[in-house]
Structure formats: structure tokens, C-alpha cells
C-alpha atoms as a PDB file:
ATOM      1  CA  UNK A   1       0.000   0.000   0.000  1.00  0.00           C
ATOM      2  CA  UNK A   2       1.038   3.697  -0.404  1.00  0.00           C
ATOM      3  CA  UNK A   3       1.691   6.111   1.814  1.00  0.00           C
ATOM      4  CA  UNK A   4      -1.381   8.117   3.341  1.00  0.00           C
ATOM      5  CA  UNK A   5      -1.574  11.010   2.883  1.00  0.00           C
ATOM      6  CA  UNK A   6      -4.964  11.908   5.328  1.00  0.00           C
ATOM      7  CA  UNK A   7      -2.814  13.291   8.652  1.00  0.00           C
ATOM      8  CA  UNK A   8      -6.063  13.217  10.468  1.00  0.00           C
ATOM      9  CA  UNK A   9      -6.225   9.129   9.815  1.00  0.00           C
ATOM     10  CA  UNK A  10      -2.638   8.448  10.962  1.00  0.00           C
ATOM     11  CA  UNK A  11      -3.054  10.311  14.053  1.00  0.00           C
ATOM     12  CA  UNK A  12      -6.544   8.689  14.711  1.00  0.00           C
ATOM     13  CA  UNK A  13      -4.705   5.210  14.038  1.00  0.00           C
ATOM     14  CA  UNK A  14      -1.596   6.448  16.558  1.00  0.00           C
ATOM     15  CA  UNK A  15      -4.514   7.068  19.380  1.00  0.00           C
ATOM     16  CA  UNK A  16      -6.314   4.246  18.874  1.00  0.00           C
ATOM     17  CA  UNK A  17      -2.923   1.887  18.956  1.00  0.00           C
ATOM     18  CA  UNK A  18      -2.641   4.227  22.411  1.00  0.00           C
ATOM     19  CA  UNK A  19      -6.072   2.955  23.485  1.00  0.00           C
ATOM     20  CA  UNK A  20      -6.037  -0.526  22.814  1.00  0.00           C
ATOM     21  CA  UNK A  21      -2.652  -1.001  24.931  1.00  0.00           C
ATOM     22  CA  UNK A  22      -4.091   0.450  27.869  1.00  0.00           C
ATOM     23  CA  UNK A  23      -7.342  -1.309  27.162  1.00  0.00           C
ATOM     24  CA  UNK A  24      -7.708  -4.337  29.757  1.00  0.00           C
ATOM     25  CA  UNK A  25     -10.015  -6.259  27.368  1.00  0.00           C
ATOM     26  CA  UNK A  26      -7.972  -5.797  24.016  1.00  0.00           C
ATOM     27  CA  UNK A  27      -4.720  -8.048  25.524  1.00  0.00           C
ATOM     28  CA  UNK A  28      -1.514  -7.043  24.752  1.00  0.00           C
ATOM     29  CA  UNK A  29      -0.809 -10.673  22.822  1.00  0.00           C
ATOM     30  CA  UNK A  30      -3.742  -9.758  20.712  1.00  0.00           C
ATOM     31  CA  UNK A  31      -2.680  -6.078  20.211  1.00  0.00           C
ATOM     32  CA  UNK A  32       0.942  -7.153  19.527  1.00  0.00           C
ATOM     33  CA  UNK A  33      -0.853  -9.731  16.571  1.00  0.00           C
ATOM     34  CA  UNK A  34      -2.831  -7.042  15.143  1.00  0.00           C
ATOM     35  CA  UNK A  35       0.368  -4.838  14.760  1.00  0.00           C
ATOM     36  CA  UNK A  36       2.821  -7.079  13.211  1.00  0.00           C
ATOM     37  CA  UNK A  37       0.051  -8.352  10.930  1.00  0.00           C
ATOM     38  CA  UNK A  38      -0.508  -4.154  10.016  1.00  0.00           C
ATOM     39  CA  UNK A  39       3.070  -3.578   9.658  1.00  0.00           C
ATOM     40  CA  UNK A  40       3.627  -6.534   7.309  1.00  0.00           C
ATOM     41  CA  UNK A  41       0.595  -5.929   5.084  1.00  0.00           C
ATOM     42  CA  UNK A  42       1.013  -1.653   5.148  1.00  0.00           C
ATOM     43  CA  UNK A  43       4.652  -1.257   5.945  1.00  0.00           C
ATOM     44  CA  UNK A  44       4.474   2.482   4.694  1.00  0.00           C
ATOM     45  CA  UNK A  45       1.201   3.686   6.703  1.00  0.00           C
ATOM     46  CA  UNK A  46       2.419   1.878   9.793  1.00  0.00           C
ATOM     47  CA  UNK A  47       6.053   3.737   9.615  1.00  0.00           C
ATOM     48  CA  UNK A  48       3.738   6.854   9.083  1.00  0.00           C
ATOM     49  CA  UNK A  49       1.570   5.728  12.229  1.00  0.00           C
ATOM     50  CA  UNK A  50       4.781   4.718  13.787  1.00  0.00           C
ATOM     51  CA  UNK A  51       6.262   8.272  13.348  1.00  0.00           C
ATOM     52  CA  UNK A  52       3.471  10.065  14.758  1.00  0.00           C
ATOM     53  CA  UNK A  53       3.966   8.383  18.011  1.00  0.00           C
ATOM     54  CA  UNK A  54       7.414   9.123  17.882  1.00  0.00           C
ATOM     55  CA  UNK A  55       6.578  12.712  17.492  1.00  0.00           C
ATOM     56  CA  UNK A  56       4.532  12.535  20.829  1.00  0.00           C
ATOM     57  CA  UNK A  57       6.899  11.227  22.856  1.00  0.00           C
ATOM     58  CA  UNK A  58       8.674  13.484  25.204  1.00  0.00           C
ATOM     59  CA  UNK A  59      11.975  12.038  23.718  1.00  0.00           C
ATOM     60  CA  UNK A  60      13.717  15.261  26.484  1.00  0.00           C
ATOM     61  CA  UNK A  61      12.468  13.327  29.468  1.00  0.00           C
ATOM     62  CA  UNK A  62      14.800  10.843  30.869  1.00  0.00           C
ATOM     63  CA  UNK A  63      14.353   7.740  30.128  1.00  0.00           C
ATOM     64  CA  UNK A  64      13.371   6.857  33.770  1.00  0.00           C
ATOM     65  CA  UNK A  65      10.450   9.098  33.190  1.00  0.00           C
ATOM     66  CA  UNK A  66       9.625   7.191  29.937  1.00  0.00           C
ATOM     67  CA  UNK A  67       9.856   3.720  31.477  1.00  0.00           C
ATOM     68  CA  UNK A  68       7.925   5.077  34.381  1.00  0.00           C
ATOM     69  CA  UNK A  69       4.794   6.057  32.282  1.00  0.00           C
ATOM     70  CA  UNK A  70       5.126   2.250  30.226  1.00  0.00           C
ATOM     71  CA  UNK A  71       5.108   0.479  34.004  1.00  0.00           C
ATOM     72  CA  UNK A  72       2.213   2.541  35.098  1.00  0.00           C
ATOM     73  CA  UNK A  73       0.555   0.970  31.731  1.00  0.00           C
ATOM     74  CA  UNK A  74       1.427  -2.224  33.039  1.00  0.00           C
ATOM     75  CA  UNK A  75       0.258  -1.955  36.482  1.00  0.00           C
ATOM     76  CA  UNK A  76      -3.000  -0.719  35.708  1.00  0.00           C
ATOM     77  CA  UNK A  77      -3.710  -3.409  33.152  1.00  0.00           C
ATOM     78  CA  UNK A  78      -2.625  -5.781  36.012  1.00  0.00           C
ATOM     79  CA  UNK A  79      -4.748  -4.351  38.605  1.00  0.00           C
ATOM     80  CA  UNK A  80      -7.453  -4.078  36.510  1.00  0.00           C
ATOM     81  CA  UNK A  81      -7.028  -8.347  35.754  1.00  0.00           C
ATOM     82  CA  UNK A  82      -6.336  -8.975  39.439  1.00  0.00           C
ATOM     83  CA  UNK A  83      -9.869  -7.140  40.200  1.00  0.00           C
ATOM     84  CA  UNK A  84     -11.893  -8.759  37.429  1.00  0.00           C
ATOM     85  CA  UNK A  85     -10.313 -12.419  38.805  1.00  0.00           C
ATOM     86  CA  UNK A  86     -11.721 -11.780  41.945  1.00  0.00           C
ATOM     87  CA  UNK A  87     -15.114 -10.065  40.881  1.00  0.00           C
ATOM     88  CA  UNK A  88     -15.446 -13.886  39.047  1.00  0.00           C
ATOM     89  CA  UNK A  89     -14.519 -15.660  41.669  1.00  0.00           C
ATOM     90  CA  UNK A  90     -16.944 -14.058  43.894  1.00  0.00           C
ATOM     91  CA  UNK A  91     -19.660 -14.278  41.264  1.00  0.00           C
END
């Protein structure tokens, strides 16, 4: 596929690919599935999407700041699991 050229579609793609990897139900397994599958079939408009999530990055931020913000990702998709586990067991 070519290159896009609708901004306004890359950067909804870039937030949505922000959603799903904070989204409990989506599963990171599935989410990392559904990306390589994208980036093999549309290598351009995934380096496009891939580039405007670059751009938001605070790339003047340490890096401790940056792996801060991904384990905060990670704990709340872990709390979240750990509640819905017990919410089923009670249930």
C-alpha cells in the first residue's frame, strides 16, 4: 500500500494503537498480533503511524520518566485483571 496522505487518519490510528494497549479487554498478545500483521501488510502507513507516536513522545524526558509512564501501563492493566479475577470468583 502507499503512503497516506490523510494526517487526520494516521493520528486517529496512533490514538487508537494508544487505546487498545491500555485497554484491559484488548490483551496485549492480541494487540501485539494485530500490529505485526498491520506492519507486514502496510509497511508504509504503519512507519507513518509509527512516526506520529514518535513525534509525541517526550523524547527530552529521561528515560526513567519514559519507562515510568510504560510500568504505570502495566500496572493498571494488572490491577485491573487482578480485580476482574476476583469479581469472578466471587460471582
Amino acid at each position: 500500500m502507499a503512503a497516506r496522505t490523510d494526517h487526520d487518519e494516521i493520528a486517529a490510528h496512533a490514538l487508537r494503537i494508544c487505546e487498545d494497549i491500555r485497554e484491559v479487554d484488548c490483551g496485549t498478545a492480541w494487540l501485539y498480533r494485530e500490529l505485526a500483521h498491520k506492519c507486514a501488510t502496510d509497511p508504509e502507513g504503519m512507519a507513518q503511524v509509527v512516526m506520529a507516536l514518535a513525534s509525541w513522545v517526550p523524547y527530552e524526558a529521561p528515560p526513567s520518566t519514559l519507562a515510568d509512564r510504560a510500568q504505570a501501563v502495566a500496572d493498571r492493566r494488572e490491577d485491573a485483571l487482578r480485580f476482574t479475577d476476583r469479581t469472578e470468583a466471587i460471582a
